[in-house]
N, C-alpha and C. Protein backbone atom coordinates (compact mmCIF):
# COMPACT_ATOMS: atom_id res chain seq x y z
N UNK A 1 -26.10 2.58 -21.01
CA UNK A 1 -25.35 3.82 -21.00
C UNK A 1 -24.82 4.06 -22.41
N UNK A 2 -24.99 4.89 -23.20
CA UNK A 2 -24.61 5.21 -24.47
C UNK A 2 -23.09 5.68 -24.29
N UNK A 3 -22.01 5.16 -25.28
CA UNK A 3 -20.87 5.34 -25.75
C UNK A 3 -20.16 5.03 -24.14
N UNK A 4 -20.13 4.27 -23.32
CA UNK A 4 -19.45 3.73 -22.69
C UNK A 4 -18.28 3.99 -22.51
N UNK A 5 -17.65 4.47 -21.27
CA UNK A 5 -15.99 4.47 -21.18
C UNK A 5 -15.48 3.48 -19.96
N UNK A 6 -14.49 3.09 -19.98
CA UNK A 6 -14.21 2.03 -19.05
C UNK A 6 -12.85 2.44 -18.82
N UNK A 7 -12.32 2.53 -16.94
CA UNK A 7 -11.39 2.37 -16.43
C UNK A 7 -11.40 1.34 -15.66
N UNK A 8 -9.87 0.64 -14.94
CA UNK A 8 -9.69 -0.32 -14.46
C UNK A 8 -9.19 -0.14 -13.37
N UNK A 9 -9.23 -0.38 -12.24
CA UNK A 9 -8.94 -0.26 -10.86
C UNK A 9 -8.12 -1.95 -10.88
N UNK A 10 -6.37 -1.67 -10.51
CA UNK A 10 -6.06 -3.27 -10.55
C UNK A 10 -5.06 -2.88 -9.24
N UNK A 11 -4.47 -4.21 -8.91
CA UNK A 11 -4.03 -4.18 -7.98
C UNK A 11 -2.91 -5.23 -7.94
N UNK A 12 -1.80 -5.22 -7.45
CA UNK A 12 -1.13 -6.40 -7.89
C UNK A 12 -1.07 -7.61 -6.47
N UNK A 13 -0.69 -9.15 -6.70
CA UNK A 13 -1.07 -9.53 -6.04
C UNK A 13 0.25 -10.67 -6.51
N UNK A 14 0.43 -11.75 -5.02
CA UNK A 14 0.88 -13.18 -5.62
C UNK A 14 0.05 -14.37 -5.99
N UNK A 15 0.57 -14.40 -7.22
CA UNK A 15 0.26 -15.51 -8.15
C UNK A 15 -1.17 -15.37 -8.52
N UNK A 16 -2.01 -16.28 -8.07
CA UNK A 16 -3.64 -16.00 -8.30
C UNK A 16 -4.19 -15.67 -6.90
N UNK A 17 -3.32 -15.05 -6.17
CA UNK A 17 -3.89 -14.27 -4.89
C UNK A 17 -4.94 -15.05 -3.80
N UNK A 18 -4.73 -14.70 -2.51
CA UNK A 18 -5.27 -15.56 -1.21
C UNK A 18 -6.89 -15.38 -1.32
N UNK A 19 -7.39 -16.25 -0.17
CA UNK A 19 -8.67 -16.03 0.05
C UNK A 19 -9.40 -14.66 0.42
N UNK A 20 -8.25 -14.05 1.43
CA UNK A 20 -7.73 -12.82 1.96
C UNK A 20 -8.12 -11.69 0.96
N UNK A 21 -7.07 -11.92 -0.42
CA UNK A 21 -7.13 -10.91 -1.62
C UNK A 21 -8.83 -10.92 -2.12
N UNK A 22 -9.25 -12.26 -2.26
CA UNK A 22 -10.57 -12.44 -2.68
C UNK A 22 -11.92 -11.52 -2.11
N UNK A 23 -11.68 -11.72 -1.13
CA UNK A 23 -12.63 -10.80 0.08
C UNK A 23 -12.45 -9.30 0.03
N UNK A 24 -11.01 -9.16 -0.05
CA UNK A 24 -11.03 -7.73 -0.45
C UNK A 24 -11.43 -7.18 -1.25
N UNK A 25 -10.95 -7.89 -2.29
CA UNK A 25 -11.49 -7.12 -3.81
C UNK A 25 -13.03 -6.98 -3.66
N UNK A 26 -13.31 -8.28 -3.08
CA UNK A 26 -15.32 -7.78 -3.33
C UNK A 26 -15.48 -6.98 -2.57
N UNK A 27 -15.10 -6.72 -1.00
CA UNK A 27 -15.05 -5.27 -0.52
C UNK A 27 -14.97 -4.29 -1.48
N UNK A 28 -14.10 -3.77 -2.09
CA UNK A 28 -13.66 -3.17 -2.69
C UNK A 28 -15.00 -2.35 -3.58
N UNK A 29 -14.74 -3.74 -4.24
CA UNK A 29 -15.87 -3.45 -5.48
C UNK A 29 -17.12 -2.98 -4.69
N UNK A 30 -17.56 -3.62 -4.27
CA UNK A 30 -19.13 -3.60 -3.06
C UNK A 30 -19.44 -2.35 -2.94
N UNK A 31 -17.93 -1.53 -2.34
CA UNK A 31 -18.04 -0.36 -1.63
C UNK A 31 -17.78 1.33 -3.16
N UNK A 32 -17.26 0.92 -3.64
CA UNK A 32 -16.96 1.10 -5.17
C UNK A 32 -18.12 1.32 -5.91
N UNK A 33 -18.84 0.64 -5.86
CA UNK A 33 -20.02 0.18 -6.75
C UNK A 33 -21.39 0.93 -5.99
N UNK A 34 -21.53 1.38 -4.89
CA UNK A 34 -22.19 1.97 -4.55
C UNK A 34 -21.80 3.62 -4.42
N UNK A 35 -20.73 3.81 -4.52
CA UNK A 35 -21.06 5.21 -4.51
C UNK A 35 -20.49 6.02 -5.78
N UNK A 36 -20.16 4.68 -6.70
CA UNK A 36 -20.14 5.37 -8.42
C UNK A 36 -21.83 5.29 -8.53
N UNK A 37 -22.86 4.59 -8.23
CA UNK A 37 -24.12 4.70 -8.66
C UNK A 37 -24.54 5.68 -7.54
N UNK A 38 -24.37 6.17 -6.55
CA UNK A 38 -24.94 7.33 -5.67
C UNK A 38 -24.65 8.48 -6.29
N UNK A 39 -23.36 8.42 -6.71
CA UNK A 39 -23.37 9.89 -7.63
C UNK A 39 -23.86 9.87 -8.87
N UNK A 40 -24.16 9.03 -9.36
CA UNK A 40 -24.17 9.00 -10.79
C UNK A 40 -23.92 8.80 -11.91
N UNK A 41 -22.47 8.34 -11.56
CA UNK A 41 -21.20 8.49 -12.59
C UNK A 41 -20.58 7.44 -13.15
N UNK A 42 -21.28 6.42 -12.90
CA UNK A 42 -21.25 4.70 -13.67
C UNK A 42 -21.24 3.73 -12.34
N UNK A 43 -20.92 2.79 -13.01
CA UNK A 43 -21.19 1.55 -12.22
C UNK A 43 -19.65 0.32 -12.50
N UNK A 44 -19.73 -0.80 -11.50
CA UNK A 44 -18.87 -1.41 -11.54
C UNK A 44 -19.02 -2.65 -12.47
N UNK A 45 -18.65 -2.93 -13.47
CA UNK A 45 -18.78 -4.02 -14.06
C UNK A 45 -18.42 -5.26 -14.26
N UNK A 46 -17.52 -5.30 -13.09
CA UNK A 46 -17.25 -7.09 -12.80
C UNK A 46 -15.84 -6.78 -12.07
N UNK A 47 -15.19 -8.28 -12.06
CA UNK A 47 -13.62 -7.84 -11.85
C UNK A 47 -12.92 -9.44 -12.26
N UNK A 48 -11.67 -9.31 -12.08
CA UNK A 48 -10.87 -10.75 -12.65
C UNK A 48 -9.73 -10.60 -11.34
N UNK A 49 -9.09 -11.79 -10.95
CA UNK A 49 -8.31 -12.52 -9.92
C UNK A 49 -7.14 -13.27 -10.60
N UNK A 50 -6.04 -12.61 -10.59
CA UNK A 50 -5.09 -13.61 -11.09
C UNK A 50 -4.07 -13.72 -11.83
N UNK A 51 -3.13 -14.58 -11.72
CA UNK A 51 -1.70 -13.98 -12.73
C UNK A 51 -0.60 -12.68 -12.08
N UNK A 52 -1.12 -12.71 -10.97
CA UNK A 52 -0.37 -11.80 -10.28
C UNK A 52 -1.26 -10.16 -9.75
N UNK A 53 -2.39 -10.31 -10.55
CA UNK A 53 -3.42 -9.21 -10.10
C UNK A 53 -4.65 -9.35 -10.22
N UNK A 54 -5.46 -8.14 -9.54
CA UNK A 54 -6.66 -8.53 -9.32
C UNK A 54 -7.44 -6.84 -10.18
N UNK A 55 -8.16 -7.30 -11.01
CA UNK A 55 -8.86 -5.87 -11.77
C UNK A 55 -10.32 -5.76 -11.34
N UNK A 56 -10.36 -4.68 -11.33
CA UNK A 56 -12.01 -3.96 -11.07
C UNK A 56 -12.15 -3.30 -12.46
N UNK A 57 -13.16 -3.56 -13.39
CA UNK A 57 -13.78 -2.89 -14.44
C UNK A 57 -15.00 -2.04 -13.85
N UNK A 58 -14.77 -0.61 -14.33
CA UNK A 58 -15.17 0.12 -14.06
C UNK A 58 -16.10 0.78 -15.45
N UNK A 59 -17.24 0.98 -15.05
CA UNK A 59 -17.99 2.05 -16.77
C UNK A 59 -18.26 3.17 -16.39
N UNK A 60 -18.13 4.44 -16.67
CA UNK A 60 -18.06 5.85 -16.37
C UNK A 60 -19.02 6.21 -17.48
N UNK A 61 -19.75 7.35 -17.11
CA UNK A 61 -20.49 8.20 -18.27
C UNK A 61 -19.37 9.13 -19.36
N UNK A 62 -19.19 9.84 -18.68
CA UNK A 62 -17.61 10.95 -19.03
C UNK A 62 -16.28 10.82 -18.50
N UNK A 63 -15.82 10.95 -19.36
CA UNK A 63 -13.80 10.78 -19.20
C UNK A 63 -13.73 11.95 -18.17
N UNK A 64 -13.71 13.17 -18.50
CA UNK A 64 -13.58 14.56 -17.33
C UNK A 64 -14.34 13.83 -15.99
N UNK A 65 -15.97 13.77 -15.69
CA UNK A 65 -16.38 13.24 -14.36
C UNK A 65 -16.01 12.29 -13.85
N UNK A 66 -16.06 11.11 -14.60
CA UNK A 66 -15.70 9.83 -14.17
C UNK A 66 -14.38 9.91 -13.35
N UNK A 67 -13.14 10.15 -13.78
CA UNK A 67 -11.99 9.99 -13.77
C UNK A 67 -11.61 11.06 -12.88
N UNK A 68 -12.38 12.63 -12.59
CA UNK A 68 -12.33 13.53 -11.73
C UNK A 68 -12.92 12.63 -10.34
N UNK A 69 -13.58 11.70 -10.55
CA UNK A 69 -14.23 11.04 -8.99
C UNK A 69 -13.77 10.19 -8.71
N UNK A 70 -13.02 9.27 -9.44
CA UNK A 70 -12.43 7.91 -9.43
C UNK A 70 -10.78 8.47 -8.49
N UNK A 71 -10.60 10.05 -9.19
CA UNK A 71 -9.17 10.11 -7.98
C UNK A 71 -9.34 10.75 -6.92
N UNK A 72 -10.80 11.36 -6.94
CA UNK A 72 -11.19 12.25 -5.40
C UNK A 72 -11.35 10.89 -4.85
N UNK A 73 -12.32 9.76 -5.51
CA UNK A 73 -12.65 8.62 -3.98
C UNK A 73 -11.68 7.76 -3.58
N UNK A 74 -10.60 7.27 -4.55
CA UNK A 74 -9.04 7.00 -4.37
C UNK A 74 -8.31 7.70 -3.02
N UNK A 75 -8.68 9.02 -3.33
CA UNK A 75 -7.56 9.67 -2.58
C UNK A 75 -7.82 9.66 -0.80
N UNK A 76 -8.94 8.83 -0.51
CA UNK A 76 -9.71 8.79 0.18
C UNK A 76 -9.63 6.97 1.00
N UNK A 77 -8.49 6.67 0.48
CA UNK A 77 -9.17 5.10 0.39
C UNK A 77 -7.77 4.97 0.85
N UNK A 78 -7.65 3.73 2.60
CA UNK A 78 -6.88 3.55 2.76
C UNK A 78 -5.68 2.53 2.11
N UNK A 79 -6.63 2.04 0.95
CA UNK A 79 -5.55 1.46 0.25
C UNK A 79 -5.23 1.88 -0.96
N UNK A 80 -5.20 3.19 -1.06
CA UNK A 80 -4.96 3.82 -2.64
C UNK A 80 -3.42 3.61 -3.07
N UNK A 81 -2.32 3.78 -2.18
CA UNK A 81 -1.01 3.19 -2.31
C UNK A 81 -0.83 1.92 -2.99
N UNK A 82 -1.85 1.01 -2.78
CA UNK A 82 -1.26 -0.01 -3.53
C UNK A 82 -2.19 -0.52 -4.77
N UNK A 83 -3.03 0.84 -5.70
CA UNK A 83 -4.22 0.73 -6.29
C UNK A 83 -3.56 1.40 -8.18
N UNK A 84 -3.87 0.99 -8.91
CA UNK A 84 -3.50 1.76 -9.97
C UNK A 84 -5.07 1.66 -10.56
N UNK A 85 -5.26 3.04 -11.35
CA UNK A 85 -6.04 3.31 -11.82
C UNK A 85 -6.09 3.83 -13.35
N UNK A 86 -6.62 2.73 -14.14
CA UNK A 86 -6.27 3.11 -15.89
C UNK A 86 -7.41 3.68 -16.91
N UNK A 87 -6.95 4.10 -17.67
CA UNK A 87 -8.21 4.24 -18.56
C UNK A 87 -7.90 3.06 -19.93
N UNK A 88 -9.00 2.73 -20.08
CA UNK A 88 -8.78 1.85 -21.25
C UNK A 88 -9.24 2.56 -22.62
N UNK A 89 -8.10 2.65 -23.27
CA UNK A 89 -8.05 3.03 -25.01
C UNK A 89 -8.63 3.06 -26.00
N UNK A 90 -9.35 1.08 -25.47
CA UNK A 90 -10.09 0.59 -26.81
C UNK A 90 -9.10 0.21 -27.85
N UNK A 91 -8.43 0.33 -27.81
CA UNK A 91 -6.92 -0.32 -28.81
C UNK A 91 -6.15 -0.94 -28.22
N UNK A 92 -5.97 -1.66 -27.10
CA UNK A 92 -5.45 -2.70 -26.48
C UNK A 92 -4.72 -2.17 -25.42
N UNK A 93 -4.57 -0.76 -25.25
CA UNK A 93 -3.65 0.05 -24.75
C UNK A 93 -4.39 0.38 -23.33
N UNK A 94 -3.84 1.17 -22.60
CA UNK A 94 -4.35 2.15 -21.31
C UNK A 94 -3.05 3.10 -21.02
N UNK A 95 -4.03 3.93 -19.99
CA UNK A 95 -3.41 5.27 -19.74
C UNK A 95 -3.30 5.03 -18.43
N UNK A 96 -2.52 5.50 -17.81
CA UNK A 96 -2.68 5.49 -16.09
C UNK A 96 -2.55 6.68 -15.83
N UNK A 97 -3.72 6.81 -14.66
CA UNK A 97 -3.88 8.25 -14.59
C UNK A 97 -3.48 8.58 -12.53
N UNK A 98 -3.64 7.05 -12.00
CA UNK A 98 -3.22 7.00 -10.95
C UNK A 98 -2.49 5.76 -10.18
N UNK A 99 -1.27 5.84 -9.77
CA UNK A 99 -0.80 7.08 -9.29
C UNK A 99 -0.50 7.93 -9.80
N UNK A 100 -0.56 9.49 -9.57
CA UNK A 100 0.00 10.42 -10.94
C UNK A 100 1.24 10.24 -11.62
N UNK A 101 2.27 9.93 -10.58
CA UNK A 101 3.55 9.60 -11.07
C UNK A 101 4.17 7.28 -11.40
N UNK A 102 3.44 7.57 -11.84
CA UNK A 102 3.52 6.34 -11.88
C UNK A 102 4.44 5.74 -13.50
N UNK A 103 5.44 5.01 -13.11
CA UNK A 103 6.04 4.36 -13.65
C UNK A 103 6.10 3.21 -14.20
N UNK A 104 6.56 2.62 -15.64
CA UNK A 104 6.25 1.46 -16.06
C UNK A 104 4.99 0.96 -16.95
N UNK A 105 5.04 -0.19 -17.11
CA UNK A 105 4.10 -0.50 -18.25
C UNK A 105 2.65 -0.94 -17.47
N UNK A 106 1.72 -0.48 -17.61
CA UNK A 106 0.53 -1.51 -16.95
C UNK A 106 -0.32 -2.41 -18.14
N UNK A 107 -0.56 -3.91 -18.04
CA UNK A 107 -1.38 -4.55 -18.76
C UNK A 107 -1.96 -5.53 -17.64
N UNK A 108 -3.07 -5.97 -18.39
CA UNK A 108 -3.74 -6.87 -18.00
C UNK A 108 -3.48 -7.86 -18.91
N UNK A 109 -3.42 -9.23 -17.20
CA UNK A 109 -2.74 -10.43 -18.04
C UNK A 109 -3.89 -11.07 -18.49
């Protein structure tokens, strides 16, 4: 995919999270990962477990599509309440774009 953009789907969790959390997340991703490639609009590129959360790396074609589908299929998802959704900077930084009102600092540990 030329010029690559990447958001992060994380989730917070205790400590390095249950067997429970484990299963989910690959749900997650599984289900994630097939219908960013049904539409078109990137693919899932791995994820990390731990330190208190669990991340989904995400690669999008476009910032406008990507990120327009990432909060339509969110908004859709019975666990979007407990889901933050970032864009990554490329300068160490991110943006959170969901929840809209969302408060506080987000990093990955």
């Amino acid at each position: 995919m030329k010029n690559p953009k990447q958001l992060v789907l994380q989730f917070k969790i205790d400590g390095h999270g249950s067997e429970k959390d484990f299963d989910g997340l690959v749900e997650i991703e599984e289900k994630l990962n097939a219908a960013l490639q049904r539409n078109g609009e990137g693919y899932v590129d791995g994820h990390d477990i731990g330190s208190g959360e669990m991340n989904i790396y995400i690669i999008i074609k476009t910032w406008e599509r990507g990120t327009w589908f990432m909060e339509q299929y969110l908004k859709n998802q019975p666990w979007n309440n407990d889901a933050i959704l970032a864009k990554d900077l490329r300068n160490g930084s991110y943006k959170v774009l969901w929840p809209k009102r969302y408060e506080g600092d987000f990093a990955i540990a």
